[in-house]
C-alpha atoms as a PDB file:
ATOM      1  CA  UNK A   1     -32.744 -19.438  48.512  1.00  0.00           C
ATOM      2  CA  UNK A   2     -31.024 -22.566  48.986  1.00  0.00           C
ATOM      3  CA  UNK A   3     -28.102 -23.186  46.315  1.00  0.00           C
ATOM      4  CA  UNK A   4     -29.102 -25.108  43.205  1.00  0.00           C
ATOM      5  CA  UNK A   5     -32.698 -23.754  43.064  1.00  0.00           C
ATOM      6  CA  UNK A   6     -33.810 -23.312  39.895  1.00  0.00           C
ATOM      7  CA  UNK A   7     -35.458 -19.995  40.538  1.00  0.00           C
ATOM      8  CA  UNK A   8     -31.906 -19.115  41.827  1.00  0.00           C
ATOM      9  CA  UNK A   9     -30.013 -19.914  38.964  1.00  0.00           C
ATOM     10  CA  UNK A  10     -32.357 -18.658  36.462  1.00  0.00           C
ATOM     11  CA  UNK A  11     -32.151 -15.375  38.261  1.00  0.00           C
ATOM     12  CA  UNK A  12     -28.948 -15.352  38.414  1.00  0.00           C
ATOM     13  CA  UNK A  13     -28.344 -16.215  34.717  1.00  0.00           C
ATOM     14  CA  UNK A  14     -30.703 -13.045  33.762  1.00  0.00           C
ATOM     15  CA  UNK A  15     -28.620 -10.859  36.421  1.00  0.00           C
ATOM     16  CA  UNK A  16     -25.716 -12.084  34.242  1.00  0.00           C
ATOM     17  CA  UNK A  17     -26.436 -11.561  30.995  1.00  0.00           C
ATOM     18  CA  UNK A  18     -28.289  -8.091  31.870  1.00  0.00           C
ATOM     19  CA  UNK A  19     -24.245  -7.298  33.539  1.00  0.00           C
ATOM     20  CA  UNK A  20     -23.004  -8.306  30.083  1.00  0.00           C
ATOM     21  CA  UNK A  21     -24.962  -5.922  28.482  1.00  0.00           C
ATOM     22  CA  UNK A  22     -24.108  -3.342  30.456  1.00  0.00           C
ATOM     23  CA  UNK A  23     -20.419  -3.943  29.944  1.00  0.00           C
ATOM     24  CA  UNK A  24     -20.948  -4.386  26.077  1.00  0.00           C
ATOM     25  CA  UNK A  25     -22.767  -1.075  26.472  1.00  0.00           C
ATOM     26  CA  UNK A  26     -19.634   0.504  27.590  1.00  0.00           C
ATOM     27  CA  UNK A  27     -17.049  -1.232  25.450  1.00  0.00           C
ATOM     28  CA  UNK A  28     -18.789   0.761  22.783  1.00  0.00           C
ATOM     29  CA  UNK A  29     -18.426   3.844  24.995  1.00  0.00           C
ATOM     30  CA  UNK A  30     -15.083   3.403  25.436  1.00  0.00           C
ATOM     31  CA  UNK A  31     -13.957   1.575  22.538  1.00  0.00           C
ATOM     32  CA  UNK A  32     -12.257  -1.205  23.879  1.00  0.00           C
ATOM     33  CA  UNK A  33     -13.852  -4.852  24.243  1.00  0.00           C
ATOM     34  CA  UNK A  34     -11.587  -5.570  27.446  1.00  0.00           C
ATOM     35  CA  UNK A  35     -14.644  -4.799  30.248  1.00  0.00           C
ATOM     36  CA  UNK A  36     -16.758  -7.289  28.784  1.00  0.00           C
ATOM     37  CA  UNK A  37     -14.244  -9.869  27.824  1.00  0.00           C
ATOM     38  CA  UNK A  38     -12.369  -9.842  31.215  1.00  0.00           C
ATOM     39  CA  UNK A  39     -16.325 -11.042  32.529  1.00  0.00           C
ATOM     40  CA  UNK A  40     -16.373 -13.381  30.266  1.00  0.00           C
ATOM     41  CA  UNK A  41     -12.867 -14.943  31.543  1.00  0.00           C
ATOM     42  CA  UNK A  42     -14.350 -14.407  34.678  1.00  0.00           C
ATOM     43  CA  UNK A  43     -17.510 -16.787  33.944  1.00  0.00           C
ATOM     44  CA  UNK A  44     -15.033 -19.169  32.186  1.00  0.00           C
ATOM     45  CA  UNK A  45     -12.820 -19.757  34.967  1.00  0.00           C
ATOM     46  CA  UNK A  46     -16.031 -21.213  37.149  1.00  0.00           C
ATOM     47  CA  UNK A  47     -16.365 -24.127  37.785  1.00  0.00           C
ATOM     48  CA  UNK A  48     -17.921 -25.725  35.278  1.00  0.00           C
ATOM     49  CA  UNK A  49     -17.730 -22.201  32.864  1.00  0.00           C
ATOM     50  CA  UNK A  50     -21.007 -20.681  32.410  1.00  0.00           C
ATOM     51  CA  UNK A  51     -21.430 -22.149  29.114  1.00  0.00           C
ATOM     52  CA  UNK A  52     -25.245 -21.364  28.712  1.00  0.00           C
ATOM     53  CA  UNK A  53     -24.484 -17.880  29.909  1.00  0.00           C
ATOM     54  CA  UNK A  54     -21.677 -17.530  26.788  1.00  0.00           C
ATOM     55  CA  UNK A  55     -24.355 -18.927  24.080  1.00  0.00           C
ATOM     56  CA  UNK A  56     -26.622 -16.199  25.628  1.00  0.00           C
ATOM     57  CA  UNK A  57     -24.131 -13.460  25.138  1.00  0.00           C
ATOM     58  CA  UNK A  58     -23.109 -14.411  21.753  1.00  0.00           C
ATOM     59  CA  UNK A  59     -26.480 -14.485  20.344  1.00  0.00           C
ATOM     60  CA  UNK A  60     -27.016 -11.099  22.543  1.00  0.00           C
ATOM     61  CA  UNK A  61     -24.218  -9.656  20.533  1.00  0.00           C
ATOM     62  CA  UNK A  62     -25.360 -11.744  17.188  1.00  0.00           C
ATOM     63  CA  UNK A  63     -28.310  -9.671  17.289  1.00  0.00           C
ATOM     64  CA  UNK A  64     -26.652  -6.517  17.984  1.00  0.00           C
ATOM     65  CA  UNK A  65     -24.101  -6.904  14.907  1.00  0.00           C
ATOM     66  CA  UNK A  66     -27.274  -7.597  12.508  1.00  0.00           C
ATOM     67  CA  UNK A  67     -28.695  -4.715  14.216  1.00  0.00           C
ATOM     68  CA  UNK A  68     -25.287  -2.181  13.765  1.00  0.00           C
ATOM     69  CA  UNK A  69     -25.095  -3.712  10.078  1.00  0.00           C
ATOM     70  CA  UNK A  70     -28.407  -2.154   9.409  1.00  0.00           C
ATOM     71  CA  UNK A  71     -27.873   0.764  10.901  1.00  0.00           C
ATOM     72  CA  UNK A  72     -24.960   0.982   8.785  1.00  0.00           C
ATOM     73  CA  UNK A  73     -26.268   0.861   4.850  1.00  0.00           C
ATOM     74  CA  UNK A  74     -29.250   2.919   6.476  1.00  0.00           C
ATOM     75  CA  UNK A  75     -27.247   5.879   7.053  1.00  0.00           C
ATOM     76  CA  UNK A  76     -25.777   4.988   3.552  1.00  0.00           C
ATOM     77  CA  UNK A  77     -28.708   4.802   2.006  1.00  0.00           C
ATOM     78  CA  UNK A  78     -30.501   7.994   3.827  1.00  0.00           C
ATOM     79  CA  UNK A  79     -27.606  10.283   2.511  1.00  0.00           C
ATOM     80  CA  UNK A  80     -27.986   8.799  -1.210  1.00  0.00           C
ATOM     81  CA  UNK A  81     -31.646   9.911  -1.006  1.00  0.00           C
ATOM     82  CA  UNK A  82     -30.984  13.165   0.614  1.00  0.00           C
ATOM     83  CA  UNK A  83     -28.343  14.072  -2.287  1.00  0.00           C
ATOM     84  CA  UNK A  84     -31.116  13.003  -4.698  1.00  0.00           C
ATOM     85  CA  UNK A  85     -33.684  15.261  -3.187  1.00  0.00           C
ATOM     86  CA  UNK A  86     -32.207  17.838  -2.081  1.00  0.00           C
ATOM     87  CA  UNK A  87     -29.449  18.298  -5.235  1.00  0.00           C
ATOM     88  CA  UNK A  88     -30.861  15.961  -8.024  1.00  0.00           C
ATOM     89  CA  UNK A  89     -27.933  14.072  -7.920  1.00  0.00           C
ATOM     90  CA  UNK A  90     -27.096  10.446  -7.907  1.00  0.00           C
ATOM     91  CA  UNK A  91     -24.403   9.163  -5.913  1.00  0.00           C
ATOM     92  CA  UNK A  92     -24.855   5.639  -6.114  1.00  0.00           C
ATOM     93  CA  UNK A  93     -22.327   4.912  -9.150  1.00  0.00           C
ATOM     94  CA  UNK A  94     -20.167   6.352  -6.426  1.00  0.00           C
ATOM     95  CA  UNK A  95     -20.979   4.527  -3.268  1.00  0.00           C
ATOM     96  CA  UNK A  96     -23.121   1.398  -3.634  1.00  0.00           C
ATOM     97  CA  UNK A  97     -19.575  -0.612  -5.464  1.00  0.00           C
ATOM     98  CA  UNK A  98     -17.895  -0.171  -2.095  1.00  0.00           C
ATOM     99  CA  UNK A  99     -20.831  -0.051   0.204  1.00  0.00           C
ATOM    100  CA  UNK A 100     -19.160  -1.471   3.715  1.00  0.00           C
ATOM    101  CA  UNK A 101     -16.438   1.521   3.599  1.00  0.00           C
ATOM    102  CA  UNK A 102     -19.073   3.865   2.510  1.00  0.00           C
ATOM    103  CA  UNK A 103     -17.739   6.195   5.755  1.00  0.00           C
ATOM    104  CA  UNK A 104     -14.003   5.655   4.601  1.00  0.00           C
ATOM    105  CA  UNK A 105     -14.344   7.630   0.734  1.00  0.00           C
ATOM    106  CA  UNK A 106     -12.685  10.702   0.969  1.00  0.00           C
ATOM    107  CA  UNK A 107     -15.588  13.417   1.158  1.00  0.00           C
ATOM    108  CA  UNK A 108     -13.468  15.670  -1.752  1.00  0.00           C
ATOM    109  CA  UNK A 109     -13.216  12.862  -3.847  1.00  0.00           C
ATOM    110  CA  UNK A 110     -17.383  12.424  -3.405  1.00  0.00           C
ATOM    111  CA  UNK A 111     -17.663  15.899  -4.486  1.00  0.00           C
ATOM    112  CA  UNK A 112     -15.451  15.888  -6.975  1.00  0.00           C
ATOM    113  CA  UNK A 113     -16.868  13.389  -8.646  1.00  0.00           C
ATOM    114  CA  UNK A 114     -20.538  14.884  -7.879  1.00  0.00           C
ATOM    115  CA  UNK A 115     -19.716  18.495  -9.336  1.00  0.00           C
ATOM    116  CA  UNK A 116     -18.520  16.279 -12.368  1.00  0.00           C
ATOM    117  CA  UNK A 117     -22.302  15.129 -12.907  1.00  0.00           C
ATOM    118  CA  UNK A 118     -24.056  18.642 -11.916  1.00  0.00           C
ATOM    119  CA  UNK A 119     -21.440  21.876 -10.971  1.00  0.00           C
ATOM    120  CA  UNK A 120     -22.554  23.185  -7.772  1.00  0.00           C
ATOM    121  CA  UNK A 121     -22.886  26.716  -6.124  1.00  0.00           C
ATOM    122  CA  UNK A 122     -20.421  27.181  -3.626  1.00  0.00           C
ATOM    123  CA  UNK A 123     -22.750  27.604  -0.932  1.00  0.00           C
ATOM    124  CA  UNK A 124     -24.444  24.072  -2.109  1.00  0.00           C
ATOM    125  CA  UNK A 125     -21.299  22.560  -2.317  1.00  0.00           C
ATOM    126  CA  UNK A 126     -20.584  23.449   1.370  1.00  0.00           C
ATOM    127  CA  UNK A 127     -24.206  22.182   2.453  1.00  0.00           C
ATOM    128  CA  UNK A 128     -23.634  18.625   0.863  1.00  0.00           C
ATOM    129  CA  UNK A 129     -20.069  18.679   2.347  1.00  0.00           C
ATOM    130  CA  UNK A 130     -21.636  18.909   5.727  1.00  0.00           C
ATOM    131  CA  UNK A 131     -24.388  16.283   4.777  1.00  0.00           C
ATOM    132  CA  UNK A 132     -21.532  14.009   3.638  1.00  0.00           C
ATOM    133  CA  UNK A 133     -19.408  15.037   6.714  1.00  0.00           C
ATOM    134  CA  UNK A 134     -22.407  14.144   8.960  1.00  0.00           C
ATOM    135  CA  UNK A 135     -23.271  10.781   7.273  1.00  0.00           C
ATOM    136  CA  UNK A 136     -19.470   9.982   7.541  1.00  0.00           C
ATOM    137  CA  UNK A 137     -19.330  10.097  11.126  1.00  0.00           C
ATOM    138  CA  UNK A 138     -22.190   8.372  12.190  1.00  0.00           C
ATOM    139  CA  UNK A 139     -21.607   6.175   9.769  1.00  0.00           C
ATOM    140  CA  UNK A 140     -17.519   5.775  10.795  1.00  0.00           C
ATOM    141  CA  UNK A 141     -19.188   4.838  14.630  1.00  0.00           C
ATOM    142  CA  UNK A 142     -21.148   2.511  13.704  1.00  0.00           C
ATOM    143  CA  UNK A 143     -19.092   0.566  11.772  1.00  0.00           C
ATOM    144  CA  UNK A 144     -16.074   0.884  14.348  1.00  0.00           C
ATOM    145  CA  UNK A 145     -18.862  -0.412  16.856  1.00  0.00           C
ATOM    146  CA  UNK A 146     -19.897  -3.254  14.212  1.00  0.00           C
ATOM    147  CA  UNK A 147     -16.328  -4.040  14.671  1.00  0.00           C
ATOM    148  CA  UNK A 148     -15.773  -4.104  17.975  1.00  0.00           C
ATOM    149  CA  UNK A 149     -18.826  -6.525  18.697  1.00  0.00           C
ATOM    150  CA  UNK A 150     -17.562  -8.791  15.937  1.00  0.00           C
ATOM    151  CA  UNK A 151     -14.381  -9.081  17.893  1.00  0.00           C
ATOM    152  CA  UNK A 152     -16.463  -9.722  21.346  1.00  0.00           C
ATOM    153  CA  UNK A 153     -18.872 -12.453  19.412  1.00  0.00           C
ATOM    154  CA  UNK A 154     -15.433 -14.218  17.716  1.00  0.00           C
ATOM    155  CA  UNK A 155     -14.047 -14.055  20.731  1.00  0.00           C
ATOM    156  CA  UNK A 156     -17.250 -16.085  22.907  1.00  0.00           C
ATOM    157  CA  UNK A 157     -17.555 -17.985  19.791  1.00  0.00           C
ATOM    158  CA  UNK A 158     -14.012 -19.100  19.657  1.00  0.00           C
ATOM    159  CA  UNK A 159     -13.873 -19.867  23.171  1.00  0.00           C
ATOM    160  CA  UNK A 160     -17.100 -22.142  23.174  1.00  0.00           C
ATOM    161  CA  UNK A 161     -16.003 -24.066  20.375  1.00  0.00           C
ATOM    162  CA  UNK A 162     -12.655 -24.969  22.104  1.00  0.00           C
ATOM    163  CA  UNK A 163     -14.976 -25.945  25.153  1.00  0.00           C
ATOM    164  CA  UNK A 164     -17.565 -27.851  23.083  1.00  0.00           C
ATOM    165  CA  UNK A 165     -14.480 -29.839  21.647  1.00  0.00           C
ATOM    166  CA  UNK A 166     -13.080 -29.913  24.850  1.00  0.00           C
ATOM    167  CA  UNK A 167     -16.102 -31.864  26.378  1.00  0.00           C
ATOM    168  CA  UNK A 168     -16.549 -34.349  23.152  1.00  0.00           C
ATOM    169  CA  UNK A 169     -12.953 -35.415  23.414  1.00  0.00           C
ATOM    170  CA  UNK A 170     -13.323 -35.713  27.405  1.00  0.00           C
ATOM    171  CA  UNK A 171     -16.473 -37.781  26.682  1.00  0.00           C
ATOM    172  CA  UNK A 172     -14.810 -39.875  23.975  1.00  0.00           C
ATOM    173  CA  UNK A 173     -12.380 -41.047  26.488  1.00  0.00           C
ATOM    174  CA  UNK A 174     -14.740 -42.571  28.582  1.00  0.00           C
ATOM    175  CA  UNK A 175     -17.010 -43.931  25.645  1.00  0.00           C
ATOM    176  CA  UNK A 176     -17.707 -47.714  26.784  1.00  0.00           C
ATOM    177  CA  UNK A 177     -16.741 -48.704  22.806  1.00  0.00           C
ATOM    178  CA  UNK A 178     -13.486 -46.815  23.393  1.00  0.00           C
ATOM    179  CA  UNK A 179     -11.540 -45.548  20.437  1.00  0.00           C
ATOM    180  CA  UNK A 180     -11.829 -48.747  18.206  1.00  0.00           C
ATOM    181  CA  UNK A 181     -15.860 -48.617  19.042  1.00  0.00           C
ATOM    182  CA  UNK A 182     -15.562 -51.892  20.562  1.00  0.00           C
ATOM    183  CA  UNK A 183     -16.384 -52.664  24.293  1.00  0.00           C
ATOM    184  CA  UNK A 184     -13.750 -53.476  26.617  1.00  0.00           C
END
């Protein structure tokens, strides 16, 4: 197809963004946001940058960060209502004051303070110690991969704001009023 089509450049705007997600897909696999952000300096440096492309890809990676945030307090909130079930215990009072480093509270000092509401048989203690051990990691990756897209969104965020400021300034230079809004 001839350059300029719009069939072309839609086509090649999905082929794009579905090449972001990939990439974003393995900066969570390998913990690093460089794959995706080195193809986003690659779209900048075109000529003009790919700025419909970038709003894409932020609000790709919006979505995903609501998405991990969820994910987050539901594993939270899963293991408080497994501990209820299961043991009869609450452990609210314990987590729900510092909810976003649920994953970061030492898992002695949760069961310290648990056995302090309700002692525990050994062999009940070491079945909520792998609940909380399990909840801890999946919670611990996805909040490192909350991170991580935060970072990549800041990042496209940052970038088209210095663009979109970029362009007004450019465009207030030429402005037919010029700076003093009167015409010359």
């Amino acid at each position: 197809m001839p350059p300029g089509n719009e069939f072309s450049d839609l086509y090649d705007m999905d082929s794009l963004r579905e090449q972001a997600a990939v990439l974003y897909e393995r900066c969570l696999t390998e913990g690093t946001s460089d794959p995706l952000l080195r193809f986003v300096d690659e779209q900048l440096a075109q000529e003009p940058p790919r700025t419909q492309l970038l709003r894409d890809i932020a609000d790709d990676l919006h979505q995903r960060l609501v998405s991990l945030q969820e994910q987050y307090f539901e594993a939270r909130d899963r293991v408080l209502h497994l501990v209820k079930t299961r043991f009869d215990l609450d452990m609210s009072p314990l987590i729900l004051p510092k909810a976003e480093i649920y994953h970061r509270l030492p898992i002695d000092d949760l069961i310290n303070a648990i056995c302090l509401q309700k002692p525990l048989l050994p062999e009940d203690e070491g079945r909520l110690r792998r609940i909380l051990k399990v909840s801890h990691g999946i919670a611990a990756q996805v909040f490192n991969d909350a991170m991580l897209t935060q970072d990549m969104h800041s990042y496209i965020n940052d970038w088209l704001m210095a663009l979109n400021t970029q362009s007004a300034r450019r465009h207030g230079l030429n402005d037919p009023f010029g700076p003093d809004k009167r015409i010359h």
